[in-house]
C-alpha atoms as a PDB file:
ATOM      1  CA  UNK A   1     108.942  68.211  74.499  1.00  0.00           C
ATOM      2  CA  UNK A   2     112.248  66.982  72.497  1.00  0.00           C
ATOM      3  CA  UNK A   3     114.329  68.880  70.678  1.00  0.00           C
ATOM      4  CA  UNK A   4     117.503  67.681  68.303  1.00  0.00           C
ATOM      5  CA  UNK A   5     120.459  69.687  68.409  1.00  0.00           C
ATOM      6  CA  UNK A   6     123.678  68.667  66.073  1.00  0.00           C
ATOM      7  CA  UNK A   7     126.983  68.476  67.658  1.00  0.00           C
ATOM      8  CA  UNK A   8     130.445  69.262  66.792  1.00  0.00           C
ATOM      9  CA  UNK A   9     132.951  67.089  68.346  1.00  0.00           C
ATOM     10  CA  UNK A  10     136.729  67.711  68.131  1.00  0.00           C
ATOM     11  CA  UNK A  11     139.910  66.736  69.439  1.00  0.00           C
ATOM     12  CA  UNK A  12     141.240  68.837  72.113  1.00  0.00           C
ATOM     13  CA  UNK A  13     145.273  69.599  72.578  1.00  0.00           C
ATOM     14  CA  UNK A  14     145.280  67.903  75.450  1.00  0.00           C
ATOM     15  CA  UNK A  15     143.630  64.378  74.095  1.00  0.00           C
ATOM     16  CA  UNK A  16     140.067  65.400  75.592  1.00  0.00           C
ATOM     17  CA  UNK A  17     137.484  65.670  72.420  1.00  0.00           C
ATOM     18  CA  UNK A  18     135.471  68.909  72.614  1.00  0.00           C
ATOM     19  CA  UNK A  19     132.470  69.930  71.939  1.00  0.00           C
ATOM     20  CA  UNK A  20     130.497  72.623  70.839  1.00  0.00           C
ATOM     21  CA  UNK A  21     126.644  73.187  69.893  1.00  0.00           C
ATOM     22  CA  UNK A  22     126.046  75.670  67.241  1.00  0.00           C
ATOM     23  CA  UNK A  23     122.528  76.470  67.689  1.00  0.00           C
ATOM     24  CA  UNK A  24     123.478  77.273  71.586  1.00  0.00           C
ATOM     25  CA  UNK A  25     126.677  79.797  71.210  1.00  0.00           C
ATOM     26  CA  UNK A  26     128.986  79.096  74.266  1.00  0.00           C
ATOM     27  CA  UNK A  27     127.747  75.668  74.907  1.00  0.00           C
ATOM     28  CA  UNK A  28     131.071  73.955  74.773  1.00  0.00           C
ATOM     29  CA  UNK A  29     132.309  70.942  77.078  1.00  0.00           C
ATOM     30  CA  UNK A  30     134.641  68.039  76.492  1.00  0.00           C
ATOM     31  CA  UNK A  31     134.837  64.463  77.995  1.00  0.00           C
ATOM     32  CA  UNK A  32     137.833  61.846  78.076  1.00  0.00           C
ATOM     33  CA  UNK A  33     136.286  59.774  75.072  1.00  0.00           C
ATOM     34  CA  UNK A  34     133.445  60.744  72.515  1.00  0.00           C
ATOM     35  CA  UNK A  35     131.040  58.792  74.607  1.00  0.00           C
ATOM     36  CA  UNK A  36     131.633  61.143  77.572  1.00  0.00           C
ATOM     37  CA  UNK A  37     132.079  64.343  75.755  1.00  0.00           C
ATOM     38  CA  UNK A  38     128.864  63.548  74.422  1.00  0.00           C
ATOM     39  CA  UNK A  39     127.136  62.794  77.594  1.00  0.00           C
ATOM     40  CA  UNK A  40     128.282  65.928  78.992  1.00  0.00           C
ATOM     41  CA  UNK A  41     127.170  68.002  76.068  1.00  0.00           C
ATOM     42  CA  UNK A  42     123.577  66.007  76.541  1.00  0.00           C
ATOM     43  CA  UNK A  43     123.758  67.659  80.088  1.00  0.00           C
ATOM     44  CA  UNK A  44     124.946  70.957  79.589  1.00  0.00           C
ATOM     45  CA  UNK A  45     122.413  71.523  76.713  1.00  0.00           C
ATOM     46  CA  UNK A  46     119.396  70.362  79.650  1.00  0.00           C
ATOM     47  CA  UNK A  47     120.704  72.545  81.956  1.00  0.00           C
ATOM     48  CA  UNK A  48     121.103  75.445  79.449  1.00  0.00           C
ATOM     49  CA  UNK A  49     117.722  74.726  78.676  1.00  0.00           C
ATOM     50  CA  UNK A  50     116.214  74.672  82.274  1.00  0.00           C
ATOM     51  CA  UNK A  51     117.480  77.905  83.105  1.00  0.00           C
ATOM     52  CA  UNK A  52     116.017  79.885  79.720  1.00  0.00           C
ATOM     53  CA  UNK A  53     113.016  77.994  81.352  1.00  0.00           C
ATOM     54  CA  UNK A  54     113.279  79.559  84.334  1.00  0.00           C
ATOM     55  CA  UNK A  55     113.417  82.834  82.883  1.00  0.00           C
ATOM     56  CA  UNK A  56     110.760  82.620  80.390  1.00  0.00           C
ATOM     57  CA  UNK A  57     113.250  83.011  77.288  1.00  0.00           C
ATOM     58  CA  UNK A  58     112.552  81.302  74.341  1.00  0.00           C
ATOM     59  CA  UNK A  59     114.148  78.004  73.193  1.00  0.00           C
ATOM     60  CA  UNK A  60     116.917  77.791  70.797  1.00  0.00           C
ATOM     61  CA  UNK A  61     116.079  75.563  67.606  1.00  0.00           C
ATOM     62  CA  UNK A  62     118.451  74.173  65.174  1.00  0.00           C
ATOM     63  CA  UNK A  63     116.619  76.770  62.397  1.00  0.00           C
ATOM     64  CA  UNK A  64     120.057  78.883  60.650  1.00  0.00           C
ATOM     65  CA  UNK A  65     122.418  76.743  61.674  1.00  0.00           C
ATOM     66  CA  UNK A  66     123.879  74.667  57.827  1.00  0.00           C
ATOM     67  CA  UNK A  67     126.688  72.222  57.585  1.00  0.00           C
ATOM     68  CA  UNK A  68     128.512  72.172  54.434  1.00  0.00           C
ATOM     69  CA  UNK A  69     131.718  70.700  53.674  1.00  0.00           C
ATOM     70  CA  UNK A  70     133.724  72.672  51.055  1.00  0.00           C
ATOM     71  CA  UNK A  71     137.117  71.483  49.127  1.00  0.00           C
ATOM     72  CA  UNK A  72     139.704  73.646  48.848  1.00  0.00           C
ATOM     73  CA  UNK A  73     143.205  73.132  46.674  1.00  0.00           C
ATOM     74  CA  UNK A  74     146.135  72.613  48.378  1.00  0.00           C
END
């Protein structure tokens, strides 16, 4: 089975980009470059995964979860 999960990948204070998943609340990592970050969310989001698994929980889709961009005056 796949699933597709969107990403949101910042820059961190300390020059790390960070990332968090909104479909999986408190999946957040961060990596030295986007490549990395984004490798390391890939993991974290298997492992996250594995253990609802594990415990027979059900598997977090991308289904609620919108991106919009809004302007604003300023």
């Amino acid at each position: 089975m796949e699933k597709t999960y969107s990403m949101v990948i910042e820059p961190g204070e300390d020059g790390w980009f960070v990332v968090t998943v909104p479909a999986i609340p408190g999946c957040i990592t961060q990596g030295k470059t986007i490549e990395e970050a984004e490798k390391n969310a890939k993991e974290a989001i298997e492992a996250y995964i594995e253990s609802l698994i594990r415990r027979r929980k059900g598997i977090p889709d991308q289904q609620g979860v919108a991106f919009r961009k809004v302007s604003v005056e300023v």
